[in-house]
C-alpha atoms as a PDB file:
ATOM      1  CA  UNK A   1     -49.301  -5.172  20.303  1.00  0.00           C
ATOM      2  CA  UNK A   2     -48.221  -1.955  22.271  1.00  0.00           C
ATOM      3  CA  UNK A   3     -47.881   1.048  19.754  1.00  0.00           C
ATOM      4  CA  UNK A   4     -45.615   3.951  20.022  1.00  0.00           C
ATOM      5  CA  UNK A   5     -45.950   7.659  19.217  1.00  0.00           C
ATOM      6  CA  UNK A   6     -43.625   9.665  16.753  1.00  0.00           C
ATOM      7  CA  UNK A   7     -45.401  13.302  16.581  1.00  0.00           C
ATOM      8  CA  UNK A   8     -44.814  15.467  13.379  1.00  0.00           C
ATOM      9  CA  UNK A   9     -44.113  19.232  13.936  1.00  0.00           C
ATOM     10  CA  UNK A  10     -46.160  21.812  12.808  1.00  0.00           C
ATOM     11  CA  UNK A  11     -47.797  23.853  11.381  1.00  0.00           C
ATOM     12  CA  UNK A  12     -45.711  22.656   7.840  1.00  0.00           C
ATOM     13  CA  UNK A  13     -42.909  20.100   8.175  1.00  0.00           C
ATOM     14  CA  UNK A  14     -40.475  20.811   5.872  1.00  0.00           C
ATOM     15  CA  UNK A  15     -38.050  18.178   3.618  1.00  0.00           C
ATOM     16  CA  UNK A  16     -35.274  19.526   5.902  1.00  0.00           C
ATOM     17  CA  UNK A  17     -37.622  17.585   8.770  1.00  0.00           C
ATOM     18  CA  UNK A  18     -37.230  14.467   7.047  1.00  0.00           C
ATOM     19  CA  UNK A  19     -33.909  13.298   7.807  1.00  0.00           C
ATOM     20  CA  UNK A  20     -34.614  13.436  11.739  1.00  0.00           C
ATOM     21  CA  UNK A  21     -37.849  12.343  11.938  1.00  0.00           C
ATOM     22  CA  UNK A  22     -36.872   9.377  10.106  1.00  0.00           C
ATOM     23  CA  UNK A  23     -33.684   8.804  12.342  1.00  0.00           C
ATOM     24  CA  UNK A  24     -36.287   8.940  14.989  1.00  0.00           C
ATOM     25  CA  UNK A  25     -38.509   6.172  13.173  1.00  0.00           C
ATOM     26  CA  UNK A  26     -35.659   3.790  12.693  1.00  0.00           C
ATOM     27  CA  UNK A  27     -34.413   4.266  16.615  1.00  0.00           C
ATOM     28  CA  UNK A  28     -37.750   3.398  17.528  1.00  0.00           C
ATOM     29  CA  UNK A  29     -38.020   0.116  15.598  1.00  0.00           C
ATOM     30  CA  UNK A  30     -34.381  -0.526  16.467  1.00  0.00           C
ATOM     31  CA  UNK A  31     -35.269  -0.262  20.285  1.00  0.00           C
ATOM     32  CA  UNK A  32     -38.391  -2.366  19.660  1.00  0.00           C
ATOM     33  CA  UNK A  33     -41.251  -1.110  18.510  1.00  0.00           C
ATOM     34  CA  UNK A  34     -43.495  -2.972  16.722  1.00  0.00           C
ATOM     35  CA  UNK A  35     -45.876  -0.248  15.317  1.00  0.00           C
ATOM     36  CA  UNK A  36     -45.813   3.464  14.897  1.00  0.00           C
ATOM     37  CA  UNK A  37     -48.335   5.917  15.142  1.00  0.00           C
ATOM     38  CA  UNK A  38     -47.662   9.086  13.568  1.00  0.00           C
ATOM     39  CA  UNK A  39     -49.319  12.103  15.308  1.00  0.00           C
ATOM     40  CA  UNK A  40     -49.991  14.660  12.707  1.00  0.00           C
ATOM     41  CA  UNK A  41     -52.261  16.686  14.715  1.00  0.00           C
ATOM     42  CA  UNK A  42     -49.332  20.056  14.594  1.00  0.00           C
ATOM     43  CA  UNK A  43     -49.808  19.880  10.664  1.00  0.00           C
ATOM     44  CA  UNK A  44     -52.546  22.588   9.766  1.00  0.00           C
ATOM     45  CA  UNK A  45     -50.791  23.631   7.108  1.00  0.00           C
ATOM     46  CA  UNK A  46     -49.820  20.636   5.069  1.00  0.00           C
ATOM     47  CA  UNK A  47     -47.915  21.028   1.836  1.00  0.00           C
ATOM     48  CA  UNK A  48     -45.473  19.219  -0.159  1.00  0.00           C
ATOM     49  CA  UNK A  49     -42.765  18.681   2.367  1.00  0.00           C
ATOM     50  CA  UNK A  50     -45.238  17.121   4.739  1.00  0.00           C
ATOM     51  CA  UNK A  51     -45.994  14.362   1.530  1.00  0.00           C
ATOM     52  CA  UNK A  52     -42.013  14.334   1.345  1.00  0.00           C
ATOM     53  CA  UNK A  53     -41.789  14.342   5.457  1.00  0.00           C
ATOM     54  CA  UNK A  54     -44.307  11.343   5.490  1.00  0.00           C
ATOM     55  CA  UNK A  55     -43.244   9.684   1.986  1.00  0.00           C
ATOM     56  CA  UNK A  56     -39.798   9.475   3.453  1.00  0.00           C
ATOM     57  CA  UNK A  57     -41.541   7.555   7.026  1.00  0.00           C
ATOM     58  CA  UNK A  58     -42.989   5.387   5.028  1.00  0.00           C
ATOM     59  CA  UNK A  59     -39.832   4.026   3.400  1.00  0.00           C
ATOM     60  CA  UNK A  60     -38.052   3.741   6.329  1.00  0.00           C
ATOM     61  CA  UNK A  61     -40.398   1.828   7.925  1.00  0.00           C
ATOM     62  CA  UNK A  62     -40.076  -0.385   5.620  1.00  0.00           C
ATOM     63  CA  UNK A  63     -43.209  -2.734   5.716  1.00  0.00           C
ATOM     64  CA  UNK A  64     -43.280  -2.566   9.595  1.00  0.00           C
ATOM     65  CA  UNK A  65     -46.806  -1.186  10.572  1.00  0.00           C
ATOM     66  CA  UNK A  66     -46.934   2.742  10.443  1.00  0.00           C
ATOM     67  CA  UNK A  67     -50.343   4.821  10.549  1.00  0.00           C
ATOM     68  CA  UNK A  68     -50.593   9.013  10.662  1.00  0.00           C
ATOM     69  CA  UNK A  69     -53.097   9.875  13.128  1.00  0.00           C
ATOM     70  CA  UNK A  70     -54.928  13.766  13.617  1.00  0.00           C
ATOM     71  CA  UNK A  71     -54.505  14.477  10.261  1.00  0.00           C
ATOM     72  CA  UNK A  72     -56.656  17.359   9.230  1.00  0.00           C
ATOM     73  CA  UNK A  73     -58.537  17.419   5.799  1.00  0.00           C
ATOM     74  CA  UNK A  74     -56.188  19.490   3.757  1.00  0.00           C
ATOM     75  CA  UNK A  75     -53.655  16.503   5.132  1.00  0.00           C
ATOM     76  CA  UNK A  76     -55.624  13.646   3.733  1.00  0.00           C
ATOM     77  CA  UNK A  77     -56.483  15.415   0.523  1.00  0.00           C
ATOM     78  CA  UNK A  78     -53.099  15.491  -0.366  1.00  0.00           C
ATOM     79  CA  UNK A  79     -52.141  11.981   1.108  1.00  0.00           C
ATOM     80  CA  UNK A  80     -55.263  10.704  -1.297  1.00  0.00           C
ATOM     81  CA  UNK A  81     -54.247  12.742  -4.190  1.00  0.00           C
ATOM     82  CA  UNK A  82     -50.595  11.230  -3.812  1.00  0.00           C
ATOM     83  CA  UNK A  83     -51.318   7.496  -3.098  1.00  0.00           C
ATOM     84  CA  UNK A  84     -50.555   7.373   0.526  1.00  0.00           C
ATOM     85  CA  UNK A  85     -53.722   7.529   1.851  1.00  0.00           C
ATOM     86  CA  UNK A  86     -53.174   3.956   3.469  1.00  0.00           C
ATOM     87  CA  UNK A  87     -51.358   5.957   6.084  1.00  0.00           C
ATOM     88  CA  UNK A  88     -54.165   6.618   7.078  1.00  0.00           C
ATOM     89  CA  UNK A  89     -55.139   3.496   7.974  1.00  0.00           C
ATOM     90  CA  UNK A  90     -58.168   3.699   5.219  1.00  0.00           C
ATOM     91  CA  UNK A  91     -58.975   1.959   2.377  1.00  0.00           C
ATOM     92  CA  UNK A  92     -57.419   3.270  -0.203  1.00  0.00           C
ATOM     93  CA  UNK A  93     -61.062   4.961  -2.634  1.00  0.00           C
ATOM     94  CA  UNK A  94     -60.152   3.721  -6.573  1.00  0.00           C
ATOM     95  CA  UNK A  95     -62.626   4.319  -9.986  1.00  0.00           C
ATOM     96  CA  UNK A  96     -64.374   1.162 -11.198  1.00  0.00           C
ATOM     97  CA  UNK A  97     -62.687  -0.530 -13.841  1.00  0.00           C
ATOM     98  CA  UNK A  98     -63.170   0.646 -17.225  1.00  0.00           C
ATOM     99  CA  UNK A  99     -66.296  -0.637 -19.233  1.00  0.00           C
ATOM    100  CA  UNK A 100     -67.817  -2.034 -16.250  1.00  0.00           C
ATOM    101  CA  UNK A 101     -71.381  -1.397 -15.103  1.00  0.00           C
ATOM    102  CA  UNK A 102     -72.174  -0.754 -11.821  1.00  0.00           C
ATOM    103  CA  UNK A 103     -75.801  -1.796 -11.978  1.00  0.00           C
ATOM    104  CA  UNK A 104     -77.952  -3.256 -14.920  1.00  0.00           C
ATOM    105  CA  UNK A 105     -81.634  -2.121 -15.721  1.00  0.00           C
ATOM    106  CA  UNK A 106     -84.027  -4.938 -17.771  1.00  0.00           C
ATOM    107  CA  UNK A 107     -84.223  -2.226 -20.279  1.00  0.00           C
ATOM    108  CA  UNK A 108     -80.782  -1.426 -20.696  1.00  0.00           C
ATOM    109  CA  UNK A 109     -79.303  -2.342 -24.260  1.00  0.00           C
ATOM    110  CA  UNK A 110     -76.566  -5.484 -24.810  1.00  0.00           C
ATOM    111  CA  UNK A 111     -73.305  -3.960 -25.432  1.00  0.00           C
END
């Protein structure tokens, strides 16, 4: 499966960005495309309207396969701290569930 490019511009996409970069995502699945890589290599200085920017992607892809690419660590700290880190193409990092052990020791106490 042949993907295509959609690059984000930098250095802080802006809400105002949204609208055409996601008129550009839905012409490229219109004329095609089966997945979309989003090149967010421009973004080095990520903030809330790059979440919007990329939060707004996401829905119009709407379940067709869409990854971001290049994205720098301030990027993927906020993706992760805003659940879209499966952008990323990465499993998504979650806290055990509650009351569970990770690991027993024979002297440990019942609970």
């Amino acid at each position: 499966m042949e993907t295509t490019r959609l690059v984000l511009t930098g250095p802080a996409p802006t809400a105002r960005d949204a609208a055409t970069l996601c008129a550009r995502l839905a012409r490229l699945y219109e004329d095609g495309a089966h997945a979309v890589e989003c090149d967010a290599r421009a973004v080095t200085a990520p903030g809330l309207g790059a979440v919007e920017v990329l939060a707004r992607l996401r829905l119009t892809a709407r379940g067709r396969p869409l990854r971001v690419t290049g994205a720098a660590p301030a990027l993927r700290a906020l993706l992760d701290l805003v659940g879209l880190v499966e952008l990323l193409g990465e499993a998504e990092q979650r806290e055990p569930a509650g009351r569970v052990e990770e690991g027993v020791e024979a002297d440990d106490p019942a609970v």
